[in-house]
Protein backbone atom coordinates (compact mmCIF):
# COMPACT_ATOMS: atom_id res chain seq x y z
CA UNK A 1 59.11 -2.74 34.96
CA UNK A 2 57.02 -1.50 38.00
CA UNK A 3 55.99 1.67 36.15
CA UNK A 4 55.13 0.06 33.44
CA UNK A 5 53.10 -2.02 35.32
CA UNK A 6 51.60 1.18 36.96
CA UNK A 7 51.31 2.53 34.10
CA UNK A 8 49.20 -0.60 32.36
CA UNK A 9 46.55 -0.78 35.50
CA UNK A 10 46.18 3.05 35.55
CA UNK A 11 45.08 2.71 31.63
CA UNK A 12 42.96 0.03 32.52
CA UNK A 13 40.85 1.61 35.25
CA UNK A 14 40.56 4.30 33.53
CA UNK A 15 39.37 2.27 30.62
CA UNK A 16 36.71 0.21 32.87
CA UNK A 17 35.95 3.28 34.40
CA UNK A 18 34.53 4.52 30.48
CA UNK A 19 33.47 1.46 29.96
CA UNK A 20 31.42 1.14 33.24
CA UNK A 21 29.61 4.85 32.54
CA UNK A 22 28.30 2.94 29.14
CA UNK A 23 26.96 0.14 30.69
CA UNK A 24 25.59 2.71 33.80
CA UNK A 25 24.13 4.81 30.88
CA UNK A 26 22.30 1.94 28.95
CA UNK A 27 21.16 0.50 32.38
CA UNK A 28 19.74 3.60 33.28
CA UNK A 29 18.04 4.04 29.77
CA UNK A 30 16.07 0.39 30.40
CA UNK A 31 15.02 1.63 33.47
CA UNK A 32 13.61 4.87 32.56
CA UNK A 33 11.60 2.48 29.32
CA UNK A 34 13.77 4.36 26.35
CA UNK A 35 14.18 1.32 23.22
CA UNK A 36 17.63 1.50 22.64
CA UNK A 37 18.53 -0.86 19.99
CA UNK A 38 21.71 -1.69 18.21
CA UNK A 39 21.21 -2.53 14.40
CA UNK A 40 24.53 -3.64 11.64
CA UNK A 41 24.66 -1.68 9.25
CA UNK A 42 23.36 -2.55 5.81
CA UNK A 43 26.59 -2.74 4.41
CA UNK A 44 27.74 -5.19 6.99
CA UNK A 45 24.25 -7.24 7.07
CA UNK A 46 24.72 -7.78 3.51
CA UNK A 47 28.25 -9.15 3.95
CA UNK A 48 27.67 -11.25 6.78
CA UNK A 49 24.50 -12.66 5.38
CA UNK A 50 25.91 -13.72 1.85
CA UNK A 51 24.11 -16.99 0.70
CA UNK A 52 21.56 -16.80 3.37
CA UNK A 53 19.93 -13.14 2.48
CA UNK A 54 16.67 -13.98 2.77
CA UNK A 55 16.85 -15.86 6.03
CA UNK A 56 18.12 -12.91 7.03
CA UNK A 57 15.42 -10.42 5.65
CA UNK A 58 12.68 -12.77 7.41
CA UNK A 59 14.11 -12.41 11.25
CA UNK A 60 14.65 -8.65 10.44
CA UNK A 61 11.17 -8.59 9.27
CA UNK A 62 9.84 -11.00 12.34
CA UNK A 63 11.88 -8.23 14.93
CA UNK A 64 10.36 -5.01 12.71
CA UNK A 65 6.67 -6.91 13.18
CA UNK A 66 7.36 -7.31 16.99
CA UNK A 67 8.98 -3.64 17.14
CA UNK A 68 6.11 -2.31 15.52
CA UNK A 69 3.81 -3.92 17.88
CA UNK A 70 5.46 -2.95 21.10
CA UNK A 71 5.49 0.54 19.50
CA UNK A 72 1.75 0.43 18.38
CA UNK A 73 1.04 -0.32 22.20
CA UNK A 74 3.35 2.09 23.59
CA UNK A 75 1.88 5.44 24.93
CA UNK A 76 5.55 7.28 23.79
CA UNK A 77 5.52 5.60 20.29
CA UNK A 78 8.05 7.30 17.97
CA UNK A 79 9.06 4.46 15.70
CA UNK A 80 12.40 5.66 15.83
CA UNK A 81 13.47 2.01 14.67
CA UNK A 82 11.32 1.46 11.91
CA UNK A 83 13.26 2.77 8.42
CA UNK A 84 16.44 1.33 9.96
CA UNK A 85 14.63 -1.85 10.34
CA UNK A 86 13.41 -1.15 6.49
CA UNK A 87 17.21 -0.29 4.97
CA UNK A 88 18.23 -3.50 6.73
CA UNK A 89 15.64 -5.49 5.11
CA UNK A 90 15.02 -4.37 1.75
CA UNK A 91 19.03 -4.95 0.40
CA UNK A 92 18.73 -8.85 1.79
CA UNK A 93 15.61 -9.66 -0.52
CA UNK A 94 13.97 -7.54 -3.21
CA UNK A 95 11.68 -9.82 -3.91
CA UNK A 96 10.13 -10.10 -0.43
CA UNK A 97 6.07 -9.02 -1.65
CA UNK A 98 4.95 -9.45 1.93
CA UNK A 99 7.65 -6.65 3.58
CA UNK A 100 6.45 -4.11 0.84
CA UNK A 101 3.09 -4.21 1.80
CA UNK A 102 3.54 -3.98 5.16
CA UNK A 103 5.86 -1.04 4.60
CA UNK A 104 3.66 0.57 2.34
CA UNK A 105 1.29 0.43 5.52
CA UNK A 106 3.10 0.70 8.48
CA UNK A 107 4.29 4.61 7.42
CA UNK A 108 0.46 5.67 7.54
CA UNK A 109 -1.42 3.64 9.95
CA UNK A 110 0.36 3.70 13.02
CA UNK A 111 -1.93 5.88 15.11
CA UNK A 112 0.41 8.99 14.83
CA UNK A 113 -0.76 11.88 12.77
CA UNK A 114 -0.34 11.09 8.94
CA UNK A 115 2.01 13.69 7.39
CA UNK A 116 2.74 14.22 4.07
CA UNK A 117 6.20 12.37 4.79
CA UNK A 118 4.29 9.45 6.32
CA UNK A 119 2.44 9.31 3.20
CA UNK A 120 5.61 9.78 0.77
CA UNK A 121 7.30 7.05 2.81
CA UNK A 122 4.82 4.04 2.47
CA UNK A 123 4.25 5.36 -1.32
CA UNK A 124 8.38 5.12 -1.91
CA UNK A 125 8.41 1.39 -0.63
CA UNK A 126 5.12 0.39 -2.44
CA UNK A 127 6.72 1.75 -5.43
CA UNK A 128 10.17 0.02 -5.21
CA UNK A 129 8.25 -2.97 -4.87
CA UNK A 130 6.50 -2.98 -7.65
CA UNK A 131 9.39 -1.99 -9.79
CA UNK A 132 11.59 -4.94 -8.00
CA UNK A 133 8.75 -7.41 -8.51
CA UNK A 134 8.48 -6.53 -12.17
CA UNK A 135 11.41 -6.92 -13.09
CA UNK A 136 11.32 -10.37 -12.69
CA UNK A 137 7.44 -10.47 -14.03
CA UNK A 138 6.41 -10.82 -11.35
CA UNK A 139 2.99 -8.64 -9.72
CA UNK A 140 1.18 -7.74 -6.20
CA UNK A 141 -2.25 -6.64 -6.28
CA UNK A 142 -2.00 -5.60 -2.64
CA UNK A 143 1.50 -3.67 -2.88
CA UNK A 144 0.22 -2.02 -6.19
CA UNK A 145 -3.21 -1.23 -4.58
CA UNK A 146 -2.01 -0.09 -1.57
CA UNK A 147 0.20 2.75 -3.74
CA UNK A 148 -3.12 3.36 -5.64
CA UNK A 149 -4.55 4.06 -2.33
CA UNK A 150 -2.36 5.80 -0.64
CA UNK A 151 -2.39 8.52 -3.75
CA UNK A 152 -5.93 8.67 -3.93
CA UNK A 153 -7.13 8.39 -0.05
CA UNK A 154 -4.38 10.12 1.83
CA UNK A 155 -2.80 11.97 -0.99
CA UNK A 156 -5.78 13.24 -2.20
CA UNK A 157 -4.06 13.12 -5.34
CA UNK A 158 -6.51 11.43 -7.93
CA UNK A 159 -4.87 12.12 -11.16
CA UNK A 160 -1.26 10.44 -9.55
CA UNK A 161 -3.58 7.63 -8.40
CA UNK A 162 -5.16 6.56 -12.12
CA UNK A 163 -2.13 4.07 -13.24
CA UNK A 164 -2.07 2.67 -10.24
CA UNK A 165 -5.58 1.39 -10.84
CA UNK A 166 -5.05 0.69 -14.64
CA UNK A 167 -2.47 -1.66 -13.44
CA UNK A 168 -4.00 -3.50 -11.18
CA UNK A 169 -7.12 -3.90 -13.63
CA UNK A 170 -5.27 -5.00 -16.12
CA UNK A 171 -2.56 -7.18 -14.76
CA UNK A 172 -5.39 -9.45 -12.49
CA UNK A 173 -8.36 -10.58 -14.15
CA UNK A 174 -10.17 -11.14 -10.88
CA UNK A 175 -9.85 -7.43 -10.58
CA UNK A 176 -11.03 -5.82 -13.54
CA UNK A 177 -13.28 -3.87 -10.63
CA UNK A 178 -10.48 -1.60 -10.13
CA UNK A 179 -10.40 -0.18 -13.74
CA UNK A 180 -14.37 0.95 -12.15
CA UNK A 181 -12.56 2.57 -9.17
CA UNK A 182 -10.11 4.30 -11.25
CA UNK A 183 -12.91 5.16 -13.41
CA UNK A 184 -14.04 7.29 -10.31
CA UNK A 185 -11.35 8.61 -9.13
CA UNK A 186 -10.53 10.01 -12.93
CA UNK A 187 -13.86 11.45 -12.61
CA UNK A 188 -13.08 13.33 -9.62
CA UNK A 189 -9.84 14.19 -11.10
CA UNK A 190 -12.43 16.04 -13.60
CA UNK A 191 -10.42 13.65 -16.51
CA UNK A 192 -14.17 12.52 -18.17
CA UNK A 193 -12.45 11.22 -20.96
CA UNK A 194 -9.90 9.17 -18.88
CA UNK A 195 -13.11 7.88 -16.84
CA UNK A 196 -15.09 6.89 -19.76
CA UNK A 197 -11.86 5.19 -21.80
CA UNK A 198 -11.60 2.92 -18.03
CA UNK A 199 -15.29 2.32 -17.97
CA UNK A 200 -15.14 1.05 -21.44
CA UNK A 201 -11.78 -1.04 -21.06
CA UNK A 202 -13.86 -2.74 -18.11
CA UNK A 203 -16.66 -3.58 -20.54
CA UNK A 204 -14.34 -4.94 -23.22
CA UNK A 205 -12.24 -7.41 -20.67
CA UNK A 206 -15.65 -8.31 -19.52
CA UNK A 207 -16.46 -9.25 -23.01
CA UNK A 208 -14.07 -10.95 -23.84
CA UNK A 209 -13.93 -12.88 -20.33
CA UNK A 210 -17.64 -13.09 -19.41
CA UNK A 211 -18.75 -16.53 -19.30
CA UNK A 212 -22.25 -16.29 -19.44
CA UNK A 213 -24.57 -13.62 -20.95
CA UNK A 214 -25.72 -12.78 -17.50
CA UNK A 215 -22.20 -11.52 -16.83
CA UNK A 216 -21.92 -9.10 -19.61
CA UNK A 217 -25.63 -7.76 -18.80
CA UNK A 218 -24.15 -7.83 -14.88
CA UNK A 219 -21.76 -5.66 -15.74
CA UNK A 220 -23.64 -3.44 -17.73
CA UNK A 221 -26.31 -2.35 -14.90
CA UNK A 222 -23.01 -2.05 -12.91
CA UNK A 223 -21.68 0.80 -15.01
CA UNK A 224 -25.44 2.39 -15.51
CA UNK A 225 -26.71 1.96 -11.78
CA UNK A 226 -27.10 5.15 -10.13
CA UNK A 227 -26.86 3.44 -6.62
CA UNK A 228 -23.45 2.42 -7.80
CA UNK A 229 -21.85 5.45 -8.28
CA UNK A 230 -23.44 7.22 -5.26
CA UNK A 231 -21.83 4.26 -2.90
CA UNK A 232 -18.63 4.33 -4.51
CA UNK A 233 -17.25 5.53 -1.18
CA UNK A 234 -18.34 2.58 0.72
CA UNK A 235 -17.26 0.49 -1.88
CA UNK A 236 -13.75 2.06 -1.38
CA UNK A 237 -13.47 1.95 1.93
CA UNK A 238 -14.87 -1.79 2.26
CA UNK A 239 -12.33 -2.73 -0.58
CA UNK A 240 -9.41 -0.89 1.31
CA UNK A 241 -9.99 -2.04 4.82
CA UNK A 242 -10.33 -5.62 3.50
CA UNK A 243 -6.77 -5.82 2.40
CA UNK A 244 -5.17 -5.24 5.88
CA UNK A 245 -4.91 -9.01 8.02
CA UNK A 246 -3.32 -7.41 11.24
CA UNK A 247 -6.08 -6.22 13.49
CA UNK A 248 -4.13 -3.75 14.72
CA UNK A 249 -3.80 -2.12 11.35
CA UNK A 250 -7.44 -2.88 10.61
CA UNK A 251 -8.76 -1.13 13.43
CA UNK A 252 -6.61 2.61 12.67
CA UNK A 253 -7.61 2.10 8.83
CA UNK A 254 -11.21 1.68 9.68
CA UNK A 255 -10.94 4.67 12.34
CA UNK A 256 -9.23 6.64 9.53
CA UNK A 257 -11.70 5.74 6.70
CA UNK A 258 -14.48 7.10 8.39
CA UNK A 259 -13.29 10.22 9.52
CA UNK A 260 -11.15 10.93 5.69
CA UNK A 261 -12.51 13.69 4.63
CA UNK A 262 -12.58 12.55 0.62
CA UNK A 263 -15.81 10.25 1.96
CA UNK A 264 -17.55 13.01 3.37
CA UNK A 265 -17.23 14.96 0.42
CA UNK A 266 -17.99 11.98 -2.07
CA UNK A 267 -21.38 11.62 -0.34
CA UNK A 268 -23.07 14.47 -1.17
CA UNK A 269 -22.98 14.62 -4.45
CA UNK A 270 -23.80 12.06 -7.21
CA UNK A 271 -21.39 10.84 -10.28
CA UNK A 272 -22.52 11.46 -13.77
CA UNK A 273 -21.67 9.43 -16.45
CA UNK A 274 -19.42 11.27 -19.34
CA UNK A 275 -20.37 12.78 -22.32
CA UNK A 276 -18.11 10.02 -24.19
CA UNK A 277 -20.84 9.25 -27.63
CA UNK A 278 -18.73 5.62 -27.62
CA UNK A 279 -19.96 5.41 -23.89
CA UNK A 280 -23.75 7.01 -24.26
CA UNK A 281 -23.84 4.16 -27.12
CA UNK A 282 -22.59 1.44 -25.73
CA UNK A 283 -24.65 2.45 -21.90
CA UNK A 284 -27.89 2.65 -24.69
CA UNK A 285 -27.79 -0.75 -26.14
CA UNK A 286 -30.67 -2.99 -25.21
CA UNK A 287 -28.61 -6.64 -24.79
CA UNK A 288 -32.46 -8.50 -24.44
CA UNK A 289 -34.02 -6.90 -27.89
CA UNK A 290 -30.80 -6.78 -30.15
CA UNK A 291 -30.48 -9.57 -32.30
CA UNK A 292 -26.51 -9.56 -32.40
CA UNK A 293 -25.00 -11.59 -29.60
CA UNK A 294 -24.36 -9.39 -26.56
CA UNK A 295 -20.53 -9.98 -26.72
CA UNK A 296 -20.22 -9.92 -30.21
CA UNK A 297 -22.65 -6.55 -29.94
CA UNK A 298 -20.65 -5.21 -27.31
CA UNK A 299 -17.14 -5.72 -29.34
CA UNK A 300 -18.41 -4.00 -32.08
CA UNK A 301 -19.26 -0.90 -30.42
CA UNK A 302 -15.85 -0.40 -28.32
């Protein structure tokens, strides 16, 4: 009996004693500033969470927005946290609009150097969202811009960045501006016929949307005005920084904008219109003189 007795307190020092050099370890990890964190994993989030998913998904998302934060502020930021935050949340709630823009941010602006892997990350989640969204018809003109943006600022990949800004034309009337963008970007791309097809899908929503005449004739200066299409980078870059409400964010994106190279290169030199005869036409039109209707004119020709 008195061995085993021994025997049970000798296993349980030497068990405290283990125990104790974890506790010693983490203690001395606080100290020294090192984010240690403990996350479940997704498996076991999504168990535990069942009937109360997205509850979940928003205090994982509140503790990645306060991670990120303390990280952004940090002078040893590594974000070593952040895509475990992301697999934890993504599972609970696929429809969650607001986490895939932020994570189709957060990848990129974080004032680390943007790597092609940065870029490929915030792309992947912007994607899934919009795939997750549509399935239930459902759209995010910030999540699908942001992809479009990513491709075409960061990526440098124009071509890749076209359907993003078909989409987002299309999908939100407000927006038919983008389809303009796009139109640029195809341009750059050196897809003419891509560009002009955009530039004349714009004119055709607007005809069929414009209220007033003025609209229509609004919209045609906007296509044929020179100081258009030699601004487009301002436009862009106003347009893009406008979509981010942290300040945080705001602040790298703006710093980032004006040092992108893509700008600096867009400036000096000026965007000709295509050869497209449907677009010369159309662009040659005089709305005041013609005696058909400027919509009904306008149909006609596309």
């Amino acid at each position: 009996m008195k061995k085993t007795t021994i025997a049970a307190i000798i296993i349980t020092l030497f068990a405290y004693t283990g125990s104790k050099h974890l506790v010693d370890q983490r203690m001395t990890a606080r100290k020294l500033d090192v984010d240690i964190r403990y996350l479940p994993s997704p498996k076991i989030l999504n168990l535990i969470s069942i009937g109360y998913k997205p509850a979940f998904a928003d205090m994982f998302w509140i503790e990645a927005l306060n991670y990120f934060g303390a990280q952004l502020s940090s002078k040893t930021r590594t974000y070593q946290y952040l895509s475990s935050y992301i697999d934890l949340i993504l599972p609970l709630d696929p429809l969650f609009t607001m986490f895939y823009e932020w994570a189709a941010t957060v990848f990129i602006y974080n004032a680390l150097p943007i790597t092609k892997e940065s870029v490929s990350k915030s792309t992947t989640y912007a994607n899934i969202g919009i795939q997750n969204l549509a399935k239930e018809g459902r759209y995010s003109f910030n999540v699908i811009s942001k992809a479009a943006f990513n491709y075409a600022l960061e990526a440098q990949d124009y071509k890749n960045s076209i359907p993003y800004f078909e989409m987002a034309g299309r999908v939100f009337p407000d927006r038919r501006d983008m389809l303009l963008i796009g139109a640029t970007y195809a341009s750059n791309a050196g897809e003419d016929q891509i560009s002009a097809e955009m530039k004349m899908e714009y004119l055709g929503f607007i005809a069929f949307e414009a209220q007033q005449k003025e609209q229509l004739i609004y919209a045609m200066q906007i296509i044929t005005s020179n100081r258009f299409n030699k601004d487009a980078g301002n436009i862009v870059k106003s347009f893009r920084l406008n979509m981010e409400k942290d300040e945080d964010i705001k602040k790298i994106v703006e710093q980032r904008l004006n040092t992108n190279p893509v700008f600096r290169q867009e400036s000096a030199k000026n965007f000709e219109f295509s050869d497209n005869p449907r677009l010369q036409k159309i662009l040659n039109v005089d709305f005041q003189r013609n005696w058909l209707p400027p919509d009904l004119h306008l149909l006609l020709s596309l």
